[in-house]
Protein backbone atom coordinates (compact mmCIF):
# COMPACT_ATOMS: atom_id res chain seq x y z
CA UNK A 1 -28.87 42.84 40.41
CA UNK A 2 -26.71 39.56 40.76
CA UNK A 3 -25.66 37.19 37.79
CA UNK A 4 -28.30 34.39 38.37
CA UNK A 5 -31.43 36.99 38.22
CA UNK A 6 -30.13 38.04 34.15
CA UNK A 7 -30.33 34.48 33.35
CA UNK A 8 -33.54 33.42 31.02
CA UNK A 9 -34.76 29.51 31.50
CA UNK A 10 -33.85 29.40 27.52
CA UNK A 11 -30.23 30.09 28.66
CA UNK A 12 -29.85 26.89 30.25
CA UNK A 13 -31.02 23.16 30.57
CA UNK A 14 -34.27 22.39 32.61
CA UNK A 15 -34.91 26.15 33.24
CA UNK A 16 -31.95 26.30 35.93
CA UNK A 17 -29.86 28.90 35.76
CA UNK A 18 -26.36 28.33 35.85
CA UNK A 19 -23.23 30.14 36.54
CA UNK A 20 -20.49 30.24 34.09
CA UNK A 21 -18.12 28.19 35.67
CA UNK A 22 -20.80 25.61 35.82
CA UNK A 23 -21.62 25.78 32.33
CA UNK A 24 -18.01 25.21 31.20
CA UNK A 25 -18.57 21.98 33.48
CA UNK A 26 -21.57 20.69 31.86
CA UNK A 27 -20.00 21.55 28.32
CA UNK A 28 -17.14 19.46 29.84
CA UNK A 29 -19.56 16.49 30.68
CA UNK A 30 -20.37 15.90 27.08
CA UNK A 31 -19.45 12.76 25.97
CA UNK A 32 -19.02 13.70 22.65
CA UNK A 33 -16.18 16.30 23.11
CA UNK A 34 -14.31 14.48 25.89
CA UNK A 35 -13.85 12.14 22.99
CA UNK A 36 -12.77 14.58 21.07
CA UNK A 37 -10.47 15.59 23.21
CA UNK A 38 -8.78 12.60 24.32
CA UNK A 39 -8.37 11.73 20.60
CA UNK A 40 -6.97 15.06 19.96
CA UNK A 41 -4.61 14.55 23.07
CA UNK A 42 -3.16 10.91 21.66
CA UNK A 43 -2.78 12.69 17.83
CA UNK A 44 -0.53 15.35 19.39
CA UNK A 45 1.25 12.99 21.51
CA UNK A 46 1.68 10.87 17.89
CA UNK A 47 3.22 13.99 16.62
CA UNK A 48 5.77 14.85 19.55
CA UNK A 49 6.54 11.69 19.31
CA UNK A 50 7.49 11.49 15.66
CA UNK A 51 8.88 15.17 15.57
CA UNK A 52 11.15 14.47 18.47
CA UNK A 53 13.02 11.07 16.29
CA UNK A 54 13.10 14.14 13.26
CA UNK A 55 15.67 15.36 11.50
CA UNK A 56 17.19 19.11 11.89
CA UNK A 57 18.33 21.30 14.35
CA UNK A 58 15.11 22.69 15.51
CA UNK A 59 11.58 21.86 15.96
CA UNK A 60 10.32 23.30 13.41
CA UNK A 61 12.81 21.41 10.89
CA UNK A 62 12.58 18.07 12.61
CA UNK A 63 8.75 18.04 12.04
CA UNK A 64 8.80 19.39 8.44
CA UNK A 65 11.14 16.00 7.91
CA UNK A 66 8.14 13.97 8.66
CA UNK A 67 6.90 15.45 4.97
CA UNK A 68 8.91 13.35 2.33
CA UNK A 69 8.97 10.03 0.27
CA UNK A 70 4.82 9.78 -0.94
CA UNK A 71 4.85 13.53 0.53
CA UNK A 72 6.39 14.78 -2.15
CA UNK A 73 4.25 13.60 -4.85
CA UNK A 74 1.33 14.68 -3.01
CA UNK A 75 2.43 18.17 -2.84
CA UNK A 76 2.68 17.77 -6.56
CA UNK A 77 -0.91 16.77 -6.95
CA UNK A 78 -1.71 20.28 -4.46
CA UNK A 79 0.66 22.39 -6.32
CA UNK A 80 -0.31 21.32 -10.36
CA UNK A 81 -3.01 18.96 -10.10
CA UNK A 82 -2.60 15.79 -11.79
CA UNK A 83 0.25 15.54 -14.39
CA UNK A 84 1.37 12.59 -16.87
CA UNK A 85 4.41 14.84 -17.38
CA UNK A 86 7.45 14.15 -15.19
CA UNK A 87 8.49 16.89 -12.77
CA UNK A 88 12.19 17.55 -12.92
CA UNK A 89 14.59 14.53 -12.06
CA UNK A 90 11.14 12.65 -11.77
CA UNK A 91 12.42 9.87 -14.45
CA UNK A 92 9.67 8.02 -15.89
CA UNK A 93 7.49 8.85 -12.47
CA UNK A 94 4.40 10.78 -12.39
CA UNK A 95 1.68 11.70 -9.99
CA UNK A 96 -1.14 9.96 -11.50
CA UNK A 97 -0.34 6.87 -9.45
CA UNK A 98 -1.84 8.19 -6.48
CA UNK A 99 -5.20 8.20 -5.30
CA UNK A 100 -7.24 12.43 -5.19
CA UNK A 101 -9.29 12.25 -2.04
CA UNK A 102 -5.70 13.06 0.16
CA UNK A 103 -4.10 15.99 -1.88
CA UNK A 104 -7.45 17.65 -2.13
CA UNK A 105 -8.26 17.48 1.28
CA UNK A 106 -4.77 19.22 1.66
CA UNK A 107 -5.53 21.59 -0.94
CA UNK A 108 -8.37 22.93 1.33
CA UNK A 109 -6.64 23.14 4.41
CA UNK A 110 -3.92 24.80 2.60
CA UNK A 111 -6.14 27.48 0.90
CA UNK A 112 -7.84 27.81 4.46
CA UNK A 113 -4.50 28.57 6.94
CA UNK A 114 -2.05 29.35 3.42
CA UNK A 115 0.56 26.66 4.44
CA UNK A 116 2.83 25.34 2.41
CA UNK A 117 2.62 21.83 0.53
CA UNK A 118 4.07 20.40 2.68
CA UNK A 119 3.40 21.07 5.71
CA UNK A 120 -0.60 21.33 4.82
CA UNK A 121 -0.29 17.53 3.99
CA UNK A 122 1.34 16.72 7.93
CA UNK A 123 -1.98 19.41 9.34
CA UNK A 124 -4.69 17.07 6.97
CA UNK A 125 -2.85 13.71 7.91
CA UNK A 126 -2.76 14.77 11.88
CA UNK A 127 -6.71 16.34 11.58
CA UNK A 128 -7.66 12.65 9.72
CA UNK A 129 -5.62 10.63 12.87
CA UNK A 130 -7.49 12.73 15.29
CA UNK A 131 -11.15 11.29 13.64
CA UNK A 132 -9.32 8.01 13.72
CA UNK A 133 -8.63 7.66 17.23
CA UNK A 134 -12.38 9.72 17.58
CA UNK A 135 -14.01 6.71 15.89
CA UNK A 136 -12.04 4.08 18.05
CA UNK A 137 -13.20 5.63 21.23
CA UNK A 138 -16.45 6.26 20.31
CA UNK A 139 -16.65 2.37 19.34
CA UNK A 140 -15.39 1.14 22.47
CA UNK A 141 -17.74 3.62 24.29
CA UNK A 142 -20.85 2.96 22.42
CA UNK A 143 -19.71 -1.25 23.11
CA UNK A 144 -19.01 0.20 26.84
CA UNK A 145 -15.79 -1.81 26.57
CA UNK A 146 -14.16 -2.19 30.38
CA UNK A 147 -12.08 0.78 30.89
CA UNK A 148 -9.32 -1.68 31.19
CA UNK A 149 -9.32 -3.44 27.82
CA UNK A 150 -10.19 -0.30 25.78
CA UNK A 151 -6.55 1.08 27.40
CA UNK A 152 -5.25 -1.76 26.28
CA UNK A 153 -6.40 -1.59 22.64
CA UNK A 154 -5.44 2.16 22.22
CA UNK A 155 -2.20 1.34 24.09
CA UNK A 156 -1.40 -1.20 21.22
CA UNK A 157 -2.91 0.67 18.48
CA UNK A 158 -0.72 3.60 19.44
CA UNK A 159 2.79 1.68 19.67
CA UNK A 160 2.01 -0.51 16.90
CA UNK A 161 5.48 -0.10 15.09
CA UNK A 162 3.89 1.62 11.50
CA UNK A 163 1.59 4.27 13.54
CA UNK A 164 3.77 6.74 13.08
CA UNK A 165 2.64 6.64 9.32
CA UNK A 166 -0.58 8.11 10.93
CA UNK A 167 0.96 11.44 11.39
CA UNK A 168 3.06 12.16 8.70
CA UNK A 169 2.48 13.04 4.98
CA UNK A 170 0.91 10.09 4.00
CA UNK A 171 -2.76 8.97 3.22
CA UNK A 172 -2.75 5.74 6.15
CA UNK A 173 -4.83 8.16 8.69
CA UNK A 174 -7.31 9.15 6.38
CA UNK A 175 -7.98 5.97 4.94
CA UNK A 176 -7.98 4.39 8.19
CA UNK A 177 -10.76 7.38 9.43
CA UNK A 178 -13.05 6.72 6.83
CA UNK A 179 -13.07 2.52 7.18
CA UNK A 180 -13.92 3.22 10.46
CA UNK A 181 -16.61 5.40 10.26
CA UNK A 182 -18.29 3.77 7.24
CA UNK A 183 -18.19 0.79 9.63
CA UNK A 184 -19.61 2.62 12.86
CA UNK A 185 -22.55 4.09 10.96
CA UNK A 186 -23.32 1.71 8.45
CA UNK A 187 -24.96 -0.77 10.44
CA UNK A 188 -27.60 1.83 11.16
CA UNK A 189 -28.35 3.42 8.07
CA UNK A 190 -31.05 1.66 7.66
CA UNK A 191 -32.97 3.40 10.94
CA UNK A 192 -31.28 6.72 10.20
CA UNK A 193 -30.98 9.04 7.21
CA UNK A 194 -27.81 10.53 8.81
CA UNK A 195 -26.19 7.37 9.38
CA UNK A 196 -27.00 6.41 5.66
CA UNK A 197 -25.31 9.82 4.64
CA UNK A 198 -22.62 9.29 6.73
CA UNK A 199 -21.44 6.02 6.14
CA UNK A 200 -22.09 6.88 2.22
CA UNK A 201 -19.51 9.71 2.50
CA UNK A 202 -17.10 7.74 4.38
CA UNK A 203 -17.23 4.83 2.01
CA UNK A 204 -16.88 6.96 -0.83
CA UNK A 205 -14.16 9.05 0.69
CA UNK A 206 -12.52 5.55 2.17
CA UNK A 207 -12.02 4.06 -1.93
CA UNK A 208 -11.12 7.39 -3.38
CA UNK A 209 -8.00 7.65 -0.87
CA UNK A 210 -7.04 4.13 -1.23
CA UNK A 211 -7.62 1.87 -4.24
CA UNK A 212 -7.93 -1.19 -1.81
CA UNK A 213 -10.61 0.50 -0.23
CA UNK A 214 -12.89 -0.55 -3.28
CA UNK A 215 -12.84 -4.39 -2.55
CA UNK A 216 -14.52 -3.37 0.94
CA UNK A 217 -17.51 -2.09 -0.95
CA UNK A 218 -19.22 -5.54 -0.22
CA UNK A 219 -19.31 -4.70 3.35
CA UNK A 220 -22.46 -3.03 2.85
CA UNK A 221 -23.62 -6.26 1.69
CA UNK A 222 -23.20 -8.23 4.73
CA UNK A 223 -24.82 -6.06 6.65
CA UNK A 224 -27.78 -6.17 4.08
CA UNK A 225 -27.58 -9.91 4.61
CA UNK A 226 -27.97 -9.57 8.43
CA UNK A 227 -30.90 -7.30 8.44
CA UNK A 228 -32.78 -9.98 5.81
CA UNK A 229 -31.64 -13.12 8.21
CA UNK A 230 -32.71 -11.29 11.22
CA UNK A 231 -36.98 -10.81 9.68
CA UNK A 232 -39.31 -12.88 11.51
CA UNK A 233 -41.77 -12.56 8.87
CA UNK A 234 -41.42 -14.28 5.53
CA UNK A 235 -39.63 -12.22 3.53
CA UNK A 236 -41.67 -10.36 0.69
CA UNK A 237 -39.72 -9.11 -2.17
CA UNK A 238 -41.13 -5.20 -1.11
CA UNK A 239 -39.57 -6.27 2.19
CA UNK A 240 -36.44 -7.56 0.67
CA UNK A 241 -35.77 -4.17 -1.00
CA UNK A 242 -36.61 -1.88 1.90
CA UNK A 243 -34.21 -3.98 3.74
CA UNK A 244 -31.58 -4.17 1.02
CA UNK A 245 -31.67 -0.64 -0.54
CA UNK A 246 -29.87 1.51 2.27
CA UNK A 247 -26.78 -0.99 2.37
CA UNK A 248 -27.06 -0.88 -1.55
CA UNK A 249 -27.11 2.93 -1.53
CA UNK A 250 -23.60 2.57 0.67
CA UNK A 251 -22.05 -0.28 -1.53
CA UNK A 252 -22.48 1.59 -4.59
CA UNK A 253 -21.13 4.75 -3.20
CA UNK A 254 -18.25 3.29 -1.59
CA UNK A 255 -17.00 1.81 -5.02
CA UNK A 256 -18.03 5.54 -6.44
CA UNK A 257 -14.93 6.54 -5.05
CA UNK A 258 -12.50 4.35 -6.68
CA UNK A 259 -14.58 4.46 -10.10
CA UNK A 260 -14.62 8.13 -10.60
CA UNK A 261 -10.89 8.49 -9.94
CA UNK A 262 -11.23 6.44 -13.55
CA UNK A 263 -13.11 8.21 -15.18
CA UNK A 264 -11.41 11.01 -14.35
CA UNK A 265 -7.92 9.92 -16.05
CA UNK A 266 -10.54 8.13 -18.86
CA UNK A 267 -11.54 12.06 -19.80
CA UNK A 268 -8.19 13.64 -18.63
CA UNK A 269 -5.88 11.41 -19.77
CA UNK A 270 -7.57 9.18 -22.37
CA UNK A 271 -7.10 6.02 -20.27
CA UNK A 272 -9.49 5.00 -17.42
CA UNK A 273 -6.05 2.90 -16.33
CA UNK A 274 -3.64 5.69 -16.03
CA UNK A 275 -3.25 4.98 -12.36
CA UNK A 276 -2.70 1.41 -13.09
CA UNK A 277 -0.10 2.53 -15.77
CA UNK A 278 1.75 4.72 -13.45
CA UNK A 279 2.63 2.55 -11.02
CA UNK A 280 3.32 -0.23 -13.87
CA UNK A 281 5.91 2.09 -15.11
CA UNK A 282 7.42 4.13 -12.29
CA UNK A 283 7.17 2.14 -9.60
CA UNK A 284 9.28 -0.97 -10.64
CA UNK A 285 7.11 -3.21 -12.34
CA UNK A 286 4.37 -2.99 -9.21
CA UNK A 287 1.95 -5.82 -9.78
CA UNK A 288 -0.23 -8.15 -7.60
CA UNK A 289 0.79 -11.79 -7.04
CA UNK A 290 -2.14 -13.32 -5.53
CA UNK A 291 -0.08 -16.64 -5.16
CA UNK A 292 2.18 -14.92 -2.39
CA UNK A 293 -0.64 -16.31 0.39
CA UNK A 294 0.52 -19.94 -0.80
CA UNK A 295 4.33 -19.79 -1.19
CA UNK A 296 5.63 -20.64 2.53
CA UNK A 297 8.59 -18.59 2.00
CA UNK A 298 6.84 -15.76 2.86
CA UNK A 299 5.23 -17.09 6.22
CA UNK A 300 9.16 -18.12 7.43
CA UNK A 301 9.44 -17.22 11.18
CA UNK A 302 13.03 -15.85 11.71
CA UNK A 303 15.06 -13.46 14.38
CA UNK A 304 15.81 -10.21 13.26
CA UNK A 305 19.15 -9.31 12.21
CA UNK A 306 21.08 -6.10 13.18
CA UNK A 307 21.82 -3.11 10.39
CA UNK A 308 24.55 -1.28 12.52
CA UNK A 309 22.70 0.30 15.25
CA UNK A 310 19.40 -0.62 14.26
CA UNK A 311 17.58 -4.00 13.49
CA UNK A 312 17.42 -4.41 9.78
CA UNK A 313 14.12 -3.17 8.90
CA UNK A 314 13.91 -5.27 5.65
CA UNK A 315 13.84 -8.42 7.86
CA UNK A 316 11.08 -6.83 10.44
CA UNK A 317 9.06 -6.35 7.48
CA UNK A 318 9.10 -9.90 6.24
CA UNK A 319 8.49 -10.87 9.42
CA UNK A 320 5.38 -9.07 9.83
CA UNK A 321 3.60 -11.33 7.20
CA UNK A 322 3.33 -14.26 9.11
CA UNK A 323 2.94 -12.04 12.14
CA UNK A 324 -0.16 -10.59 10.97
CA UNK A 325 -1.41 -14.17 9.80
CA UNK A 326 -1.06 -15.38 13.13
CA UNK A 327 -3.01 -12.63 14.56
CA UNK A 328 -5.57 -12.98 12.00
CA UNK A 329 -5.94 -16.32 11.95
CA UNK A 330 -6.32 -16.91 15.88
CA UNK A 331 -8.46 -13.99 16.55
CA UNK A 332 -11.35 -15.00 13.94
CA UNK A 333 -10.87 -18.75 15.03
CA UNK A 334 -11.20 -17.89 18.80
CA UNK A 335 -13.91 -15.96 18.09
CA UNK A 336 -15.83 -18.49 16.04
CA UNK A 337 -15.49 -21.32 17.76
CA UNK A 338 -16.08 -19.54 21.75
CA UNK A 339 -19.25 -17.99 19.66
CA UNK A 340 -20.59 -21.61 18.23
CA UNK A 341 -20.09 -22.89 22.54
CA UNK A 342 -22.14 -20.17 23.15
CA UNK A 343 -19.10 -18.15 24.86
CA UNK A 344 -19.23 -15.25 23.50
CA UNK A 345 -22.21 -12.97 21.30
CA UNK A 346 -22.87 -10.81 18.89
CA UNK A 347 -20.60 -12.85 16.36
CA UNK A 348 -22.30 -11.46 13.58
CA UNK A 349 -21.44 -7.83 14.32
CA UNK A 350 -17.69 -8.58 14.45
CA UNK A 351 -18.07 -10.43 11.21
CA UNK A 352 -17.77 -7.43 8.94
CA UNK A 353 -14.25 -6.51 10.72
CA UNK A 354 -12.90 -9.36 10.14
CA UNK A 355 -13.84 -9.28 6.79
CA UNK A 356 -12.11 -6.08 6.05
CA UNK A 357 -9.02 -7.45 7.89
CA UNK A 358 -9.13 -10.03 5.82
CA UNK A 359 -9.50 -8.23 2.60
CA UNK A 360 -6.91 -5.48 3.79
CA UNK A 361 -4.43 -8.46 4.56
CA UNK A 362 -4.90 -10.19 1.30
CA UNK A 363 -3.88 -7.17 -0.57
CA UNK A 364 -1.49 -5.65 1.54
CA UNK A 365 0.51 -9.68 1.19
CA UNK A 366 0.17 -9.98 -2.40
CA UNK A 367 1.42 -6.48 -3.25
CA UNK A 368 4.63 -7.84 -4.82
CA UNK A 369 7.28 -5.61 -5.84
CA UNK A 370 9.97 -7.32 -7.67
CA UNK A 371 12.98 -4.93 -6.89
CA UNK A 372 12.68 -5.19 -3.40
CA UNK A 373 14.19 -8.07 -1.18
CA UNK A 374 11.70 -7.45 1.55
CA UNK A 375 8.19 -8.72 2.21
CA UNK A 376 5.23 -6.92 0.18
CA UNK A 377 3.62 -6.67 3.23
CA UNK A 378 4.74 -3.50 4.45
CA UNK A 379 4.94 -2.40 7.94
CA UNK A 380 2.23 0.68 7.52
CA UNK A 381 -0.49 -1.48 5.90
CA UNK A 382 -0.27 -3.69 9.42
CA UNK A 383 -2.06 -0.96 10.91
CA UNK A 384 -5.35 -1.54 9.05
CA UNK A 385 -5.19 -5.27 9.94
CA UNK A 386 -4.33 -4.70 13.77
CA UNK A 387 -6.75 -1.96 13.91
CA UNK A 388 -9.84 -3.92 12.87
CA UNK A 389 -8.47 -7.04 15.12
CA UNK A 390 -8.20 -5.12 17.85
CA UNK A 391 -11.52 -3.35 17.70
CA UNK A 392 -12.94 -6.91 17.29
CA UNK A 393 -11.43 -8.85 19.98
CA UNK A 394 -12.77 -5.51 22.11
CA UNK A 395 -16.08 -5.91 21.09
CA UNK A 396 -15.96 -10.28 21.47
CA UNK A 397 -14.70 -9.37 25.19
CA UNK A 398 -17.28 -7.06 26.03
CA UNK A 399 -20.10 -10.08 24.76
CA UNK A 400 -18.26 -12.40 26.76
CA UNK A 401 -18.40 -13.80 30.23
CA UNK A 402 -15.48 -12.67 31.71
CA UNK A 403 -16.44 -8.64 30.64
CA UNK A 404 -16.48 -7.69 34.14
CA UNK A 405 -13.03 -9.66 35.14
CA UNK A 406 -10.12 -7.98 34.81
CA UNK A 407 -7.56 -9.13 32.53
CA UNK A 408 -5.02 -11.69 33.53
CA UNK A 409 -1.61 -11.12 34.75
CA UNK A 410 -0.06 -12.66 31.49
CA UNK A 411 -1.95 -11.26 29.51
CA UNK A 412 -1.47 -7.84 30.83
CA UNK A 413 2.32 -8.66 30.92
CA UNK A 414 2.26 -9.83 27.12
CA UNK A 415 0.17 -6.64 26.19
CA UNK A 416 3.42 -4.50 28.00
CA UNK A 417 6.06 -6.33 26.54
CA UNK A 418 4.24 -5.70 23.24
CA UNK A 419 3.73 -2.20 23.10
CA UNK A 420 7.33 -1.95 24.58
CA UNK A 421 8.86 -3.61 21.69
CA UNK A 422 6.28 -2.29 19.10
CA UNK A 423 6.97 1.46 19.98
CA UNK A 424 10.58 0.88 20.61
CA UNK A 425 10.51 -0.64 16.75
CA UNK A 426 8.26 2.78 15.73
CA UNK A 427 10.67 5.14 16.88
CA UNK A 428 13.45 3.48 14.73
CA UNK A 429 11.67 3.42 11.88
CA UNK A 430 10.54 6.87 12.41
CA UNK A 431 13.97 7.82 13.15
CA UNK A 432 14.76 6.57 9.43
CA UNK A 433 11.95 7.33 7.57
CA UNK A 434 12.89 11.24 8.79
CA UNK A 435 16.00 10.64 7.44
CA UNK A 436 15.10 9.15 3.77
CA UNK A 437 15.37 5.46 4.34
CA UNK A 438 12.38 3.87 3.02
CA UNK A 439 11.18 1.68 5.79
CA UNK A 440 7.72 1.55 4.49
C-alpha cells in the first residue's frame, strides 16, 4: 500500500492528498509565517550585529555586554520586585522609576528557560523586536506596499543609528511592538471582537512599559471620530455610542496601563507618585520642560565633532532634534497638502501615525535633564518617531499615483547614503554602549 492511499480527505485541503514534502511547501506558503520568519531573520541579524561591536573575549561575553545601564535595574525589578530601598552602591537610586510591563515579561521567560537576569531581559527584548518587525511587515503587506519601498523602509528602520536599543536590555522593542499593534488592529475593532481584544491588550501593555505611552490613549479617539464622520445617516445618539464604545473600550484600557502602575506604588508604597519621585530624586533632577520646542538653541544645525576615534556622540544627539523636526515636519506637510490636490488618499488613515509621532516627539524633546550637556532628545527615542514616519510615508506612497513607478535614482541614492551613515553611526554607539558609555 503506497503513502497517498493512507491519506484521509480530512488530512489535507480540498480532499487532495498530499505528500509530505508538499505539505511542508504549503505550510511554507502561508503568509502569516513567512512573516514571521523574515522578522525573526532581521531580529537575529540585529543581534549579530550588536554582539559582534560587544565587549569580551568570546561570544558569549560580548553578547551578555549588551545587558547593562537600564539592564541592571531591570534585573532588580526580576530578582526582588519593586524596592524603595537602595541596592548596594545604589545611592539615592531605586527601581521604582521604571515602568512593570518589561521586567515581568522577563520574569516569565526567565521562570520558563531558568536564565539568568540578565540575559532573560536580552531573550524578552529580542522576542518583543521580532513582533516589531512582524507588525511592520504585516502593515506594509496588508497596504501591499511595492516590494521596492517596503525594502526601503525596513532598510532604514534597521540602520537607523538607536536600533540597536531594540535588541538589548532595554524596554524600546517592546514598547515599540505594542504601539504598533494597538495601531494595526484598532482601526477594526469595531467589526471584530478579536481586533477589539487585541488592540486593548496592546494599548494596555504599550502605557504600562512606557509612561509616554499614556498620552497616546487618545488615539482610540480619532479613530472613533472617523467612524462617526464616515455615517451617511444622521447620526442618532444609539448610533453615536455603537460607533464610539469599541474605540472607548481601547482608550480606557490603554491609559489602564499607566494608571495601575499608580495605584500600585499608591497601595505599596503609600504614594501613587513614587515613580515620579524616583526619577525626581535619582535621576538628576529629571523633569519636563515643555518650553524646549520654542528655544532655537535646541533646533541649531551643526557638524559633528570628533571624540578621538569616534564622533562625539553628545553632539549627534543634539543634532538629532532638529533632525527629527525636519522629518516630521515635511512628511505630515507633504502629505497634507499632495492629499488636499487630490494626490494622494487615504489621509485620514495616516492621521493617527502622525499623531503618535507627534506626541512621541514632543516628549521625547522636552525630556530635559539638567546635568547633561546633550540634547533631551535622545538617540533611542528617534526610533519611535522614524518608525511611525516611515510606516506613513509607506502607506501615502502606496495611495499615490506613482505606486507602481519605481523610485527615483536620487532618491534611492539618498535612501543608501542614509542607511550607510545611520548604521555606520549604530555600530559606534553600540560599540560604546557595550562598553559603559552612556550614549543613550
Amino acid at each position: 500500500m503506497n503513502r497517498s492511499s493512507c491519506t484521509t480527505a480530512a488530512d489535507v485541503p480540498n480532499g487532495e492528498p498530499l505528500s509530505g514534502r508538499h505539505g511542508y511547501w504549503q505550510l511554507f506558503k502561508n503568509v502569516h509565517l513567512r512573516l514571521v520568519l523574515l522578522a525573526l531573520v532581521i531580529t537575529l541579524t540585529h543581534v549579530c550585529l550588536a554582539t559582534l561591536s560587544g565587549r569580551g573575549a568570546t561570544w558569549s561575553s560580548r553578547y551578555q555586554s549588551l545587558w547593562t545601564f537600564d539592564g541592571g535595574w531591570y534585573a532588580d525589578i526580576v530578582q526582588h520586585g519593586y524596592r524603595t530601598a537602595s541596592p548596594p552602591g545604589a545611592g539615592a537610586q531605586y527601581n521604582v522609576a521604571f515602568f512593570p510591563a518589561y521586567p515581568l515579561a522577563a520574569s516569565v521567560v526567565r521562570r520558563i528557560l531558568g536564565l539568568t537576569p540578565g540575559v532573560a531581559l536580552l531573550i524578552t527584548a529580542q522576542l518583543a523586536a521580532v513582533l516589531f518587525w512582524y507588525v511592520i511587515l504585516r502593515l506594509l503587506h496588508r497596504w501591499q506596499v511595492a516590494p521596492g519601498m517596503a525594502l526601503a523602509v525596513i532598510i532604514l528602520l534597521f540602520c537607523q543609528p538607536g536600533a540597536f536599543y531594540l535588541v538589548v536590555s532595554y524596554s524600546e522593542s517592546l514598547f515599540m511592538a505594542s504601539l504598533l499593534m494597538l495601531l494595526m488592529l484598532g482601526p477594526r475593532a469595531r467589526g471584530s471582537v478579536r481586533a477589539l481584544a487585541g488592540a486593548a491588550m496592546a494599548g494596555y501593555a504599550m502605557s504600562a512599559t512606557r509612561i509616554v505611552g499614556a498620552p497616546l490613549a487618545v488615539l482610540p479617539l480619532l479613530w472613533a471620530f472617523d467612524d462617526v464622520r464616515k455615517t451617511q445617516l444622521r447620526p442618532t445618539f444609539r448610533l453615536l455610542l455603537q460607533r464610539v464604545r469599541p474605540h472607548a473600550f481601547i482608550a480606557i484600557a490603554t491609559a489602564m496601563g499607566t494608571i495601575s502602575f499608580f495605584i500600585y506604588c499608591a497601595a505599596r508604597f503609600g504614594r501613587w507618585n513614587e515613580y515620579m519621585k524616583a526619577r525626581e530624586i535619582g535621576w538628576f533632577g529629571t523633569h519636563a520642560d515643555y518650553s524646549a520646542l520654542f528655544a532655537l538653541e535646541r533646533f541649531r544645525v551643526f557638524v559633528p565633532q570628533f571624540s578621538g576615534d569616534f564622533l562625539a556622540h553628545a553632539d549627534v544627539t543634539r543634532l538629532y532634534v532638529p533632525m527629527l523636526a525636519a522629518l516630521l515636519l515635511l512628511v505630515v506637510g507633504a502629505d497634507s497638502l499632495f492629499s488636499r490636490r487630490g494626490s494622494l488618499r487615504g489621509f485620514g488613515e495616516r492621521v493617527p501615525f502622525y499623531v503618535a509621532a507627534g506626541i512621541l516627539f514632543f516628549l521625547s524633546a522636552t525630556n530635559a535633564n539638567p546635568t547633561f550637556q546633550s540634547s533631551p532628545g535622545f538617540i533611542r527615542y528617534g526610533i519611535y518617531t522614524c518608525t511611525l514616519l516611515f510606516l506613513a510615508a509607506a502607506h501615502a506612497y502606496e495611495n499615490s499615483n506613482y505606486r507602481n513607478r519605481p523610485l527615483p535614482l536620487a532618491v534611492q541614492l539618498a535612501i543608501f547614503l542614509t542607511a550607510t551613515v545611520g548604521l555606520a553611526l549604530q555600530l559606534q554607539l553600540c560599540w560604546q554602549y557595550s562598553r559603559g558609555i552612556f550614549v543613550s
